[in-house]
C-alpha atoms as a PDB file:
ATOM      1  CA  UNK A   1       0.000   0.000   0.000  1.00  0.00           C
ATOM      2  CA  UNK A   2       2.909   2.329   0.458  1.00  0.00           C
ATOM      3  CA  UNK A   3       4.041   1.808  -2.770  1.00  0.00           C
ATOM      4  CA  UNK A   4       0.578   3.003  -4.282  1.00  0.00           C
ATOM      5  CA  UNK A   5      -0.313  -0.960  -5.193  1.00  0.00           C
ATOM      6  CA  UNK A   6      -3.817  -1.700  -4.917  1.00  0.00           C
ATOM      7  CA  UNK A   7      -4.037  -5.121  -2.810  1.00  0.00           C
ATOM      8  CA  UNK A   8      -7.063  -6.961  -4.856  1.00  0.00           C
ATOM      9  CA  UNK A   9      -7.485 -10.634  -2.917  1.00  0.00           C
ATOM     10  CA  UNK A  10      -7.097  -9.946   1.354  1.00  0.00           C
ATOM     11  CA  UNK A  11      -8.146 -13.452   1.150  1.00  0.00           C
ATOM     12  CA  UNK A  12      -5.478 -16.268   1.125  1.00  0.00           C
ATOM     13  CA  UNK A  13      -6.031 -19.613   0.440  1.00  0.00           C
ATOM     14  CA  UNK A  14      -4.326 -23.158  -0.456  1.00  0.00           C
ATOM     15  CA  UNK A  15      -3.554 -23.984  -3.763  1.00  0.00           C
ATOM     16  CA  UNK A  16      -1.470 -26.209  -5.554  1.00  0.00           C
ATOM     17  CA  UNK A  17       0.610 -25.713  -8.897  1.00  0.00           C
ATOM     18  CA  UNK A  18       1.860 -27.717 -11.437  1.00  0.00           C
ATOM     19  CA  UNK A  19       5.288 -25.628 -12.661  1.00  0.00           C
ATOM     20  CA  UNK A  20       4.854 -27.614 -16.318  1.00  0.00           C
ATOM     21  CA  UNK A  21       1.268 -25.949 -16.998  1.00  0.00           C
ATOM     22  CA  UNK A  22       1.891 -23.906 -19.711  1.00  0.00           C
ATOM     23  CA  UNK A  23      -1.112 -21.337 -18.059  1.00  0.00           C
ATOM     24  CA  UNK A  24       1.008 -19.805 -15.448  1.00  0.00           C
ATOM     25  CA  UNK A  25       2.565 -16.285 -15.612  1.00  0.00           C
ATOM     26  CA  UNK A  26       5.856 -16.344 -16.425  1.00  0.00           C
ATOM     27  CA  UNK A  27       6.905 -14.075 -13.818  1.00  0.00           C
ATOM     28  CA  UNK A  28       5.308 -16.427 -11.323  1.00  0.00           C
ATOM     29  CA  UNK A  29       7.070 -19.409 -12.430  1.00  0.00           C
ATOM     30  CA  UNK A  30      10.493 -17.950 -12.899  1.00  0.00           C
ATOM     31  CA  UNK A  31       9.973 -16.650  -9.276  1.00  0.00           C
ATOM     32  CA  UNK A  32       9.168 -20.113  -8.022  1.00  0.00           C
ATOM     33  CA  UNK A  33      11.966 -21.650  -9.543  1.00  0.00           C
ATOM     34  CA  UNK A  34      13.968 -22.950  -6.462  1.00  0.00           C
ATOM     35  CA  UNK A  35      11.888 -22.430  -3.881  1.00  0.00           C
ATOM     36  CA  UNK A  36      11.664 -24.958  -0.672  1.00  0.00           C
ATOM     37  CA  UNK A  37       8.894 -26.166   1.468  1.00  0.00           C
ATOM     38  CA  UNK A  38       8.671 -23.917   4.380  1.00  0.00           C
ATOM     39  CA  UNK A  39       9.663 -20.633   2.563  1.00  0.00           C
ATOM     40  CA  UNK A  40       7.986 -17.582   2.652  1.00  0.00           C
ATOM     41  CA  UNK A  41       8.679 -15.538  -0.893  1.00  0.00           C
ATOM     42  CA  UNK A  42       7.129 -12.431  -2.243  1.00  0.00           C
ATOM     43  CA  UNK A  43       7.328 -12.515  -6.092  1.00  0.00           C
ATOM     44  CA  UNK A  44       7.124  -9.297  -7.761  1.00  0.00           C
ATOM     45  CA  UNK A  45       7.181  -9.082 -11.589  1.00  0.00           C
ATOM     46  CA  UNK A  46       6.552  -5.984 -14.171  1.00  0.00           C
ATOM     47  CA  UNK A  47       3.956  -6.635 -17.160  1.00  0.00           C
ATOM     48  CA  UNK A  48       6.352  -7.992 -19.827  1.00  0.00           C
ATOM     49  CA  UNK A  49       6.332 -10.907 -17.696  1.00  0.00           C
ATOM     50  CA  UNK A  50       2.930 -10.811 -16.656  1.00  0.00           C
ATOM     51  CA  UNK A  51      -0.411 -10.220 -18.767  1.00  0.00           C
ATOM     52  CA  UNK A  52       1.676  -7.581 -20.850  1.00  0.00           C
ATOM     53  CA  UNK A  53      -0.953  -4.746 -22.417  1.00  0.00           C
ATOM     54  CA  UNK A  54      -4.055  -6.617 -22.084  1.00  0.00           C
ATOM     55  CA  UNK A  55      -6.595  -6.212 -19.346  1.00  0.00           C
ATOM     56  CA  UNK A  56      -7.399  -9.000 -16.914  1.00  0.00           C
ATOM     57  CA  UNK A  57     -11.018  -9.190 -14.850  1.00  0.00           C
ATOM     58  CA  UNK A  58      -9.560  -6.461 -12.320  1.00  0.00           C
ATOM     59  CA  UNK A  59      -6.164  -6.162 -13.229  1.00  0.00           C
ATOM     60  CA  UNK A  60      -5.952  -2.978 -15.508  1.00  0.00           C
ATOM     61  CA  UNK A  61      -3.516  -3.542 -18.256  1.00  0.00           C
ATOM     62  CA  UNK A  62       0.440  -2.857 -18.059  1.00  0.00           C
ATOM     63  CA  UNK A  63       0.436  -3.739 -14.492  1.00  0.00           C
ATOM     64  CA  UNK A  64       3.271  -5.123 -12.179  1.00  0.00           C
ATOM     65  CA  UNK A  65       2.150  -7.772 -10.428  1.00  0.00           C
ATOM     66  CA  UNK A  66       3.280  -9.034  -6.420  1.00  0.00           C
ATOM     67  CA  UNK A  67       2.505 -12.336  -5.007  1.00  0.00           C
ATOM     68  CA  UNK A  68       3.411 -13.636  -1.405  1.00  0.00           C
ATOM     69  CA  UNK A  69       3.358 -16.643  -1.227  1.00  0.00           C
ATOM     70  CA  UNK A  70       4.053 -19.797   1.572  1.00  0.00           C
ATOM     71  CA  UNK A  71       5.269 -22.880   0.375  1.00  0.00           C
ATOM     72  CA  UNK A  72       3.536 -25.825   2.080  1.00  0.00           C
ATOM     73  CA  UNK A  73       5.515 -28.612   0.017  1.00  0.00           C
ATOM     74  CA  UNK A  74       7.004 -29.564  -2.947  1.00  0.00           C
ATOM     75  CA  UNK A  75       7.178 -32.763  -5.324  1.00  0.00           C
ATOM     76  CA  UNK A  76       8.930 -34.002  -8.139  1.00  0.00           C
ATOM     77  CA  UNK A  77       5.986 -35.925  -9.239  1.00  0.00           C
END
């Protein structure tokens, strides 16, 4: 908030993500890349990396985008 982002989802929830679908941001999988269970990361990536010059549901177009994010596990499988 001090840095004039808008915070769009106060609500956090478990999820789980498969790093070979080919529908994840790219700036959210490059940030995930190494990541351990237990880890707290915040991922913060400009629009090239994100959904670029388009518009998404809320997300007004050329937007950077920050996740935090706490890793619960991780598998090879």
């Amino acid at each position: 908030e001090s840095s004039n982002f808008a915070l769009t989802d106060p609500d956090y929830s478990l999820f789980e993500v498969n790093m070979m679908e080919t529908e994840m941001l790219e700036g959210l999988r490059n940030g995930l890349i190494g990541v351990k269970a237990g880890e707290e990361c915040e991922i913060l990536f400009n629009a090239k990396y994100g959904y670029g010059n388009r518009t998404f549901g809320i997300i007004p177009a050329n937007s950077a985008l920050l996740y935090r994010i706490w890793v619960v596990g991780v598998s090879n499988e």
